[in-house]
Protein backbone atom coordinates (compact mmCIF):
# COMPACT_ATOMS: atom_id res chain seq x y z
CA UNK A 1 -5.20 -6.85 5.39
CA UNK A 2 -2.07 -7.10 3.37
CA UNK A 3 0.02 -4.43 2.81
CA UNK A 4 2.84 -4.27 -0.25
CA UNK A 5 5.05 -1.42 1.39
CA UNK A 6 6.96 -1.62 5.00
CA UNK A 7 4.68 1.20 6.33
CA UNK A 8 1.21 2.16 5.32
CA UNK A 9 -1.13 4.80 6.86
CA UNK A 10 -4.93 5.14 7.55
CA UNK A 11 -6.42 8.11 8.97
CA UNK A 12 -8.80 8.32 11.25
CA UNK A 13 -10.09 10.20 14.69
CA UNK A 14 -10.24 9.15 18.46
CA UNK A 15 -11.46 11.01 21.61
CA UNK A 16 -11.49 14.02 18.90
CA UNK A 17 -7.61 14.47 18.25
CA UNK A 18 -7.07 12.94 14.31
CA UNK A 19 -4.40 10.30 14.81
CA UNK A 20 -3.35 7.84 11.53
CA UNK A 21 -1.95 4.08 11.78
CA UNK A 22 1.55 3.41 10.56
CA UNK A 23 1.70 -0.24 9.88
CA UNK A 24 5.66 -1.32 10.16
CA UNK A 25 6.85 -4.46 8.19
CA UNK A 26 9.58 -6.21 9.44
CA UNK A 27 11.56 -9.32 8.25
CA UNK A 28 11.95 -12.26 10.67
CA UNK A 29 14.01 -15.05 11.13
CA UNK A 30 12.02 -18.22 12.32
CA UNK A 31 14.43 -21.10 13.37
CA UNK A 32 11.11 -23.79 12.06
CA UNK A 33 9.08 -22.26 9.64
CA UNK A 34 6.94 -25.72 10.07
CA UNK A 35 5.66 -23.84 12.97
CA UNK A 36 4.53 -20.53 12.07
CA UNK A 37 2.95 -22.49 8.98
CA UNK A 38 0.91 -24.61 11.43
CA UNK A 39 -0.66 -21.79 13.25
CA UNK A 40 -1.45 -19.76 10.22
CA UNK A 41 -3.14 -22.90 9.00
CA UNK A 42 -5.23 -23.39 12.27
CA UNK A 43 -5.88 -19.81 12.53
CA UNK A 44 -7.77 -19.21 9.15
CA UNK A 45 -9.25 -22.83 9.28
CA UNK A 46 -11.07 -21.66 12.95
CA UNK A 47 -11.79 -18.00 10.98
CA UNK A 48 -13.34 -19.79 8.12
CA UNK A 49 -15.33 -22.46 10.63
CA UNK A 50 -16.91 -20.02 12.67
CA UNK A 51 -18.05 -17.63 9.53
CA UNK A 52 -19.37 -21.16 7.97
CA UNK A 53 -21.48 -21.32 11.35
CA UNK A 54 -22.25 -18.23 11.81
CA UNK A 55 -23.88 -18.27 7.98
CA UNK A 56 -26.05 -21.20 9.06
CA UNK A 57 -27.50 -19.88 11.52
CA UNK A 58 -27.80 -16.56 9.87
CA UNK A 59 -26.75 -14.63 12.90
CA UNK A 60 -22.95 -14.38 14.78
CA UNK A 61 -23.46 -16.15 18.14
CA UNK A 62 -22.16 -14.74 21.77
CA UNK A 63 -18.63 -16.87 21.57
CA UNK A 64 -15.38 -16.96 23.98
CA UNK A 65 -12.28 -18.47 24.12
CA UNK A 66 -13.31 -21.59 25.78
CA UNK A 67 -15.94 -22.24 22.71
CA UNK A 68 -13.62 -22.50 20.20
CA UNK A 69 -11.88 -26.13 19.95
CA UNK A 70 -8.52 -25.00 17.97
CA UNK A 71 -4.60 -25.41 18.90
CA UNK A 72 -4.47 -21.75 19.74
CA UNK A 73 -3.66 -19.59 22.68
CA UNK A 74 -6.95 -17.87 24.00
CA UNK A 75 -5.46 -14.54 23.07
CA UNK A 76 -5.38 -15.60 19.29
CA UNK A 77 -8.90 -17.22 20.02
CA UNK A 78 -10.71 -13.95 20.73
CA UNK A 79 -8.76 -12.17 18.27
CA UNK A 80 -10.00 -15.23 15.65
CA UNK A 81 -13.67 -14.55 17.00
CA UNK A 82 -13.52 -11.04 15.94
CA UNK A 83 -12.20 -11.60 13.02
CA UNK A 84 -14.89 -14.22 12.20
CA UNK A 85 -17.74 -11.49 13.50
CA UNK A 86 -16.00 -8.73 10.96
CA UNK A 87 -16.10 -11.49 7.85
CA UNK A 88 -19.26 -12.09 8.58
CA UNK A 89 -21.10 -8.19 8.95
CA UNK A 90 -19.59 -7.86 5.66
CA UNK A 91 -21.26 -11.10 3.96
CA UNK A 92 -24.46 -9.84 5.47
CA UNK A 93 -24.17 -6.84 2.76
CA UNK A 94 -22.23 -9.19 0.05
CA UNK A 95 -24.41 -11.92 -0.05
CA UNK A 96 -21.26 -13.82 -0.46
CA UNK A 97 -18.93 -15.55 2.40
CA UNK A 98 -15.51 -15.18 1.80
CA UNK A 99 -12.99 -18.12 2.23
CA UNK A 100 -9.38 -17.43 3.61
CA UNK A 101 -7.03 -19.48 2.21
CA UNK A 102 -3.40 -17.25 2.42
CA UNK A 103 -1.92 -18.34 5.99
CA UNK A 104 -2.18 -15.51 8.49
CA UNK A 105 -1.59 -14.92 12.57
CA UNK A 106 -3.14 -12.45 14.37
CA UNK A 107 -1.99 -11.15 18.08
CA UNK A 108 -3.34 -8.26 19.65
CA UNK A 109 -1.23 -5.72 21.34
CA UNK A 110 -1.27 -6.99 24.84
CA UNK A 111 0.49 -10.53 23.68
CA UNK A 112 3.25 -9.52 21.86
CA UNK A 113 6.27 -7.64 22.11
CA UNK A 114 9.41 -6.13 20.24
CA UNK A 115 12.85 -5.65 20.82
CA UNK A 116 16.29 -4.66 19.27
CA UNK A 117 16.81 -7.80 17.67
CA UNK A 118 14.07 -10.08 18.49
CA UNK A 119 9.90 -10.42 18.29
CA UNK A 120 8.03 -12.34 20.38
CA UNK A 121 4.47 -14.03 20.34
CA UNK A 122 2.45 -16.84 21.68
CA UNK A 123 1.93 -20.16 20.42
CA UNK A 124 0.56 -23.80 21.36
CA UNK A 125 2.93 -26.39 21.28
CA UNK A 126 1.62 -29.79 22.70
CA UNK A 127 -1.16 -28.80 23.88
CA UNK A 128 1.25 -25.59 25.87
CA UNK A 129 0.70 -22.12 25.31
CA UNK A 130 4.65 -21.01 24.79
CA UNK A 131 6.35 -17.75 23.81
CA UNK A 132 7.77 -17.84 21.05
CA UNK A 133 10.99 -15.60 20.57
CA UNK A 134 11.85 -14.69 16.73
CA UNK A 135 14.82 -13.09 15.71
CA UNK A 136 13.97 -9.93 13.47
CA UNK A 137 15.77 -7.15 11.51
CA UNK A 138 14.93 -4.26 12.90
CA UNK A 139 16.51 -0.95 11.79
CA UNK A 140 17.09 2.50 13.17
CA UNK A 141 13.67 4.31 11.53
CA UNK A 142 11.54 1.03 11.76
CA UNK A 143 12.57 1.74 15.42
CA UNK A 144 11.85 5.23 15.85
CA UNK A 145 8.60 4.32 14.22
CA UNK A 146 7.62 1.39 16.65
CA UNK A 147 8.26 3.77 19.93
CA UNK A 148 6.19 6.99 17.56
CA UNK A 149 3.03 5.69 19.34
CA UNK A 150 0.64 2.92 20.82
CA UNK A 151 1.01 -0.57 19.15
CA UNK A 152 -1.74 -2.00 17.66
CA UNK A 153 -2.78 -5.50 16.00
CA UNK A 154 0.49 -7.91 14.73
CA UNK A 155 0.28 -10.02 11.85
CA UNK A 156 2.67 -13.01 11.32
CA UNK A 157 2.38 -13.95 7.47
CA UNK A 158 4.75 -15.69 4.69
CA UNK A 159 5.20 -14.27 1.22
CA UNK A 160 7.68 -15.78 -1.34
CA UNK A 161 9.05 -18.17 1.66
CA UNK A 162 10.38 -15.36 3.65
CA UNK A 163 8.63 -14.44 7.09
CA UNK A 164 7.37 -11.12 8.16
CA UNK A 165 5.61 -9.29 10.75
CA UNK A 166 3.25 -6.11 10.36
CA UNK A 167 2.28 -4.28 13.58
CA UNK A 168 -0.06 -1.29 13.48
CA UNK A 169 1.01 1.29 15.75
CA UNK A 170 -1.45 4.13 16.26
CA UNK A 171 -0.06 7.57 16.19
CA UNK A 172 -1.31 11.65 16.55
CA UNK A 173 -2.09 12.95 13.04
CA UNK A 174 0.37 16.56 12.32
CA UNK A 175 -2.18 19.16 11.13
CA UNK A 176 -1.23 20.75 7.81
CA UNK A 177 0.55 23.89 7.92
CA UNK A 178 -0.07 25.52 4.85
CA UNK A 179 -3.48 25.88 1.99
CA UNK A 180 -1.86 25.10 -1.06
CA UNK A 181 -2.99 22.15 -3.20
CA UNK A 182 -0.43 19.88 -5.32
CA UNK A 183 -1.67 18.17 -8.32
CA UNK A 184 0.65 15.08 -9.62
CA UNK A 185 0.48 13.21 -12.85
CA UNK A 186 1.40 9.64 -13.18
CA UNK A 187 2.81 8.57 -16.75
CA UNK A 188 5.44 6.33 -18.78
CA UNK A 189 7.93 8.52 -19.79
CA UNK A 190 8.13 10.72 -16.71
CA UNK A 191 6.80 9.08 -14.12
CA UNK A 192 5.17 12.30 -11.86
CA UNK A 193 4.62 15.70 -12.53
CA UNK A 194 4.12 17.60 -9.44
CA UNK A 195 2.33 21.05 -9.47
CA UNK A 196 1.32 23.33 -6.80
CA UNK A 197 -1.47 25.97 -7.19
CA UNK A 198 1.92 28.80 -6.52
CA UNK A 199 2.47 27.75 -9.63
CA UNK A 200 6.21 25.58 -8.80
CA UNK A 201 6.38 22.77 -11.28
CA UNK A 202 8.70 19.75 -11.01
CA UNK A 203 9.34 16.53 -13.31
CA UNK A 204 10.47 13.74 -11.31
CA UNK A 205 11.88 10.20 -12.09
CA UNK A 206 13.77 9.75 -15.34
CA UNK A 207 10.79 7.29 -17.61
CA UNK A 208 13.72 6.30 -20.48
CA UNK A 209 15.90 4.70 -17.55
CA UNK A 210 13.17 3.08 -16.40
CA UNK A 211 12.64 1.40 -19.84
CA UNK A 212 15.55 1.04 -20.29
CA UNK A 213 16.02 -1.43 -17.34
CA UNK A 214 13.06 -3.38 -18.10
CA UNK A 215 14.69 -4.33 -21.55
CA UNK A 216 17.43 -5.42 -19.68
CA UNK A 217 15.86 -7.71 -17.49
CA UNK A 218 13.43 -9.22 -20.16
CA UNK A 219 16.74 -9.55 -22.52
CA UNK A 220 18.38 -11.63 -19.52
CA UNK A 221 15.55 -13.27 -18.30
CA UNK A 222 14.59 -14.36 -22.25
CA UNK A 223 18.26 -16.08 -22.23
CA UNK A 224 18.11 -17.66 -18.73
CA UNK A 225 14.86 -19.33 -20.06
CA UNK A 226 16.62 -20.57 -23.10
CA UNK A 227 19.03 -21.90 -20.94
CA UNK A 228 15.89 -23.56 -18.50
CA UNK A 229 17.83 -21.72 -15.60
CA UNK A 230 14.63 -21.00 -14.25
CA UNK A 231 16.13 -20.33 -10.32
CA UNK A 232 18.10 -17.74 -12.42
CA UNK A 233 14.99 -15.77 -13.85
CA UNK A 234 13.42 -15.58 -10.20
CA UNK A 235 16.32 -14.24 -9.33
CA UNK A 236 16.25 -11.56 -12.31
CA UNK A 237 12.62 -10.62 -11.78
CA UNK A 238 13.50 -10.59 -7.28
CA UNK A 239 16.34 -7.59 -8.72
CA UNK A 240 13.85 -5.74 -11.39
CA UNK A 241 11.27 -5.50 -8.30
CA UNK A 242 13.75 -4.26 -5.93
CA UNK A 243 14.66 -1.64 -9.02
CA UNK A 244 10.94 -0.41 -9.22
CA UNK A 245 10.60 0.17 -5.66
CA UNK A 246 14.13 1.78 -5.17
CA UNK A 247 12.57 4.44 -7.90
CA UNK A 248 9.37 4.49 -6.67
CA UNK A 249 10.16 5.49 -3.03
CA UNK A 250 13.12 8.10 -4.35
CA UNK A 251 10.30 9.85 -6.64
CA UNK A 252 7.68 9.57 -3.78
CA UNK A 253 10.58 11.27 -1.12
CA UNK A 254 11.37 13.91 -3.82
CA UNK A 255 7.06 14.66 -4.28
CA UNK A 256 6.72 14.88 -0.16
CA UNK A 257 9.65 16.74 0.31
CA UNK A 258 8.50 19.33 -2.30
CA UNK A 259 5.30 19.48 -0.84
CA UNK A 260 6.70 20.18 2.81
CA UNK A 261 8.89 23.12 0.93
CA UNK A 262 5.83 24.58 -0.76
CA UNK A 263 3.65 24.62 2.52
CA UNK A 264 1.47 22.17 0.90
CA UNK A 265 -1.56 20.93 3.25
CA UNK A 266 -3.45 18.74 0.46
CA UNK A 267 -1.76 16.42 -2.85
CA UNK A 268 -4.31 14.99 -5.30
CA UNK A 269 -3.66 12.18 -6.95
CA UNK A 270 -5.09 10.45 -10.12
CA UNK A 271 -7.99 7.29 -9.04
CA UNK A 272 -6.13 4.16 -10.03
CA UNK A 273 -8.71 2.46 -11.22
CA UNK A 274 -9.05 2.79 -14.43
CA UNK A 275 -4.71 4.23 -14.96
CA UNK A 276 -4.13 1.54 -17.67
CA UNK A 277 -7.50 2.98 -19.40
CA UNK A 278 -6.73 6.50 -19.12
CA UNK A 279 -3.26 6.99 -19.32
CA UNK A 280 -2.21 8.18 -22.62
CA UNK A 281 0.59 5.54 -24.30
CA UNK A 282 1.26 4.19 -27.41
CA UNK A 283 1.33 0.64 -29.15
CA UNK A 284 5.30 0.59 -28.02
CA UNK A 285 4.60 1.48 -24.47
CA UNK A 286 1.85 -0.56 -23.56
CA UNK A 287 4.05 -3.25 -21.61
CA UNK A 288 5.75 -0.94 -19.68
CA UNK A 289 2.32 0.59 -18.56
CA UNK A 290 1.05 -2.65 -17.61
CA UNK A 291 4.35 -3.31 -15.90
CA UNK A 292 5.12 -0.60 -13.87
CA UNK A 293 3.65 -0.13 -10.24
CA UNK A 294 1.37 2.54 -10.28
CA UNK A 295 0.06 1.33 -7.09
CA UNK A 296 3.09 1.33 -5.23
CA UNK A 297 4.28 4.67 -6.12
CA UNK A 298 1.10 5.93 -4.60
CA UNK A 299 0.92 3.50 -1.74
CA UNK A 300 4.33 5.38 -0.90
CA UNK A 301 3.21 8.78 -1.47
CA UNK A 302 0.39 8.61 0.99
CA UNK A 303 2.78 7.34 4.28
CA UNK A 304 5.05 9.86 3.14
CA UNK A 305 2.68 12.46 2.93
CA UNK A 306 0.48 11.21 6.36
CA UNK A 307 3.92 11.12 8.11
CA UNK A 308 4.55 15.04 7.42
CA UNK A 309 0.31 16.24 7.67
CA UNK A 310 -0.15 16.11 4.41
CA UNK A 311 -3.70 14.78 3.61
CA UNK A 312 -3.55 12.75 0.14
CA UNK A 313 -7.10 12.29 -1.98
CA UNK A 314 -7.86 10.70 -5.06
CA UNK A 315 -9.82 12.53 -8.06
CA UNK A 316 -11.21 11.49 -11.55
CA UNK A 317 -8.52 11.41 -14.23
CA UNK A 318 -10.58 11.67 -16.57
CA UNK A 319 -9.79 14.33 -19.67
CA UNK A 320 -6.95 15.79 -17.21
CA UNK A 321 -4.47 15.58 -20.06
CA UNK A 322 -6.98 16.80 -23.02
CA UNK A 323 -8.68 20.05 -20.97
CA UNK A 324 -7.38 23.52 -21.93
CA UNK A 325 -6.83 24.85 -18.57
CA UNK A 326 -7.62 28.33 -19.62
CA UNK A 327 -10.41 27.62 -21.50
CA UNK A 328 -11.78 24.11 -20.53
CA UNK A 329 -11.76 22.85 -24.58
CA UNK A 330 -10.58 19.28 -24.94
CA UNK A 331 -7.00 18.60 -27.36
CA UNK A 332 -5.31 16.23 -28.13
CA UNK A 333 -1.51 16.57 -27.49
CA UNK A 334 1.08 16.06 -29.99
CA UNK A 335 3.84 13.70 -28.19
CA UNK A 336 4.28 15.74 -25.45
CA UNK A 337 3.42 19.40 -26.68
CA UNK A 338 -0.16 20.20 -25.83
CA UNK A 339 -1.62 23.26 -27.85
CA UNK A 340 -5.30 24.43 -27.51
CA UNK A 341 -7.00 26.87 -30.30
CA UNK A 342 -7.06 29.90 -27.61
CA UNK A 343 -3.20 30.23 -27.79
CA UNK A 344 -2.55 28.28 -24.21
CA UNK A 345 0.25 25.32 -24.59
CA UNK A 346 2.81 23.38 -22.52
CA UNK A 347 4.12 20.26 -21.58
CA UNK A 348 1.26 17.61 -22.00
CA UNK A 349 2.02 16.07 -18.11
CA UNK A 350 2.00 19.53 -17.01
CA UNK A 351 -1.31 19.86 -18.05
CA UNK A 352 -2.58 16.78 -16.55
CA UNK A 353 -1.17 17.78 -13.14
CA UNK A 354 -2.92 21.47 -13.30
CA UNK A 355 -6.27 20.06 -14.33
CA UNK A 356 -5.97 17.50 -11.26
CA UNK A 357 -5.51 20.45 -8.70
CA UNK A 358 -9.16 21.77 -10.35
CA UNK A 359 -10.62 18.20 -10.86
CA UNK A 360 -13.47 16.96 -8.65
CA UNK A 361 -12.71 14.40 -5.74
CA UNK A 362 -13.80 10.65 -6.64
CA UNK A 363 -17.22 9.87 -6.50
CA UNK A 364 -18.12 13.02 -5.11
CA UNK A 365 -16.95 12.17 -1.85
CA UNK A 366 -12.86 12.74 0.05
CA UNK A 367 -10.82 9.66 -0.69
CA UNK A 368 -8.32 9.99 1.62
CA UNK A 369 -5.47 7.43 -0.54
């Protein structure tokens, strides 16, 4: 359950009425980290004990709170419980239990709250279930998001020594308001294509920047490492992530607020499974393919897109950028001139992005991204 964005969105239906779940990152400021470490520990160590048990006797047992001997609150002990019960339905059809190792806190909605400038949670302390109160950076849209609808699970969890919470808040689902269908290309050198069945076309993100700036950080971070500054060179590679997702959400905003413009109820995207596979690059390029975040800029096309109605699938990218879309025969572009033997040409991206408008959903079935 981790998420690499501040919000994320899933989509889903209750009592009828289609409502999606905006999960809102925020940073927090724990006076003793020692603390939240200690209950992350104890939390995963009771979630891996009771899927250990549960696997030996081949069946999840009727549990409560006062069954489970760990330094939690009882809130966090049911929530642990279910947790365990979900691990272990899925090892039934895996064959294989997982183990959690990364540190993680769950709370459910009724034992936790938010304010202005603070979060708050329980905790055992000696043997004392206290509230903790956390100060947190909230800002002005994370708020407006928190108050959009009901809150939902909160997750306490550490990444690169800074502390965060996630809370799912559960929200109605805006029904799209118009039936045309944007295709979008991810590549190197321009990092999305977007194209609408209308026929409006727009290149977005500038791909020789981006490369640019990666040269720039691998030239500084090569020196640093000369140097054996290697504090320095975390520091480099903290400012070329920032970079990627500063670009990634401006291109994503610029996509969703075209397809609001253009009436646009559904955006296909490329299946990222196989990106590194099927997107066309050459010998020069193939380290900035591998680096860049495909994932992310997708991750942040689908809030976007959920927040405005917009439903967001995947499809096969296969061929996209080699099928004629006039006549269906398969070329091979010429840097980024595509020609077919029936007369049709244009911009090889261009292509791509038409052909994924046409292209069958992935594995037959809707992805929603």
């Amino acid at each position: 359950m981790a998420f690499p964005t501040d919000v994320k969105s899933k989509n889903k239906r209750q009592g009828g009425e289609r409502v999606q779940t905006i999960t809102v990152q925020l940073r927090i400021f724990p006076s003793d980290p020692t603390l939240l470490k200690q209950i992350g520990t104890e939390y995963i160590q009771t979630v891996n004990r009771l899927t250990e048990q549960a696997e030996g006797l081949a069946v999840f047992p009727k549990l409560s709170s006062k069954d489970i001997q760990a330094h939690l609150p009882s809130a966090v002990k049911n929530q642990a419980i279910r947790d365990a019960r979900s691990i272990h339905q899925k090892t039934k059809k895996t064959g294989k239990r997982p183990i959690l190792r990364k540190r993680v806190y769950y709370v459910n909605n009724q034992n936790y709250s938010i304010g202005d400038t603070t979060v708050s949670f329980p905790v055992m302390v000696d043997a004392k279930v206290l509230r903790l109160k956390v100060a947190a950076h909230l800002s002005e849209r994370e708020a407006t998001l928190l108050s959009s609808g009901k809150l939902g699970l909160l997750k306490v969890v550490e990444k690169s020594g800074k502390w965060y919470v996630q809370a799912a808040v559960l929200v109605p689902k805006e029904q799209p308001s118009g039936d045309t269908i944007m295709g979008i290309d991810l590549g190197i050198k321009v990092p999305a294509v977007a194209v609408t069945t209308t026929g409006k076309t727009r290149f977005i993100g500038n791909g020789r920047q981006n490369k640019y700036m990666r040269r720039k950080y691998q030239s500084r971070r090569r020196k640093l490492g000369k140097l054996g500054k290697l504090s320095a060179i975390r520091k480099q590679q903290n400012k070329e992530h920032r970079y990627i997702k500063d670009q990634n959400h401006k291109i994503s905003r610029k996509i969703v607020n075209m397809a609001i413009q253009e009436q646009v109820s559904v955006i296909k995207l490329e299946k990222l499974t196989s990106i590194r596979q099927t997107t066309r690059t050459s010998r020069k390029n193939a380290k900035n393919l591998h680096n860049w975040s495909f994932y992310q800029l997708q991750t942040f096309i689908s809030y976007k897109a959920a927040w405005a109605g917009i439903l967001v699938i995947e499809v096969n990218p296969a061929y996209t950028s080699q099928t004629c879309p006039d006549c269906a025969r398969r070329n091979k572009a010429r840097d980024r001139r595509y020609q077919c033997s029936c007369g049709y040409h244009g911009h090889r991206d261009r292509i791509g992005a038409i052909n994924i408008i046409r292209q069958s959903v992935a594995d037959g079935q809707s992805l929603p991204a």
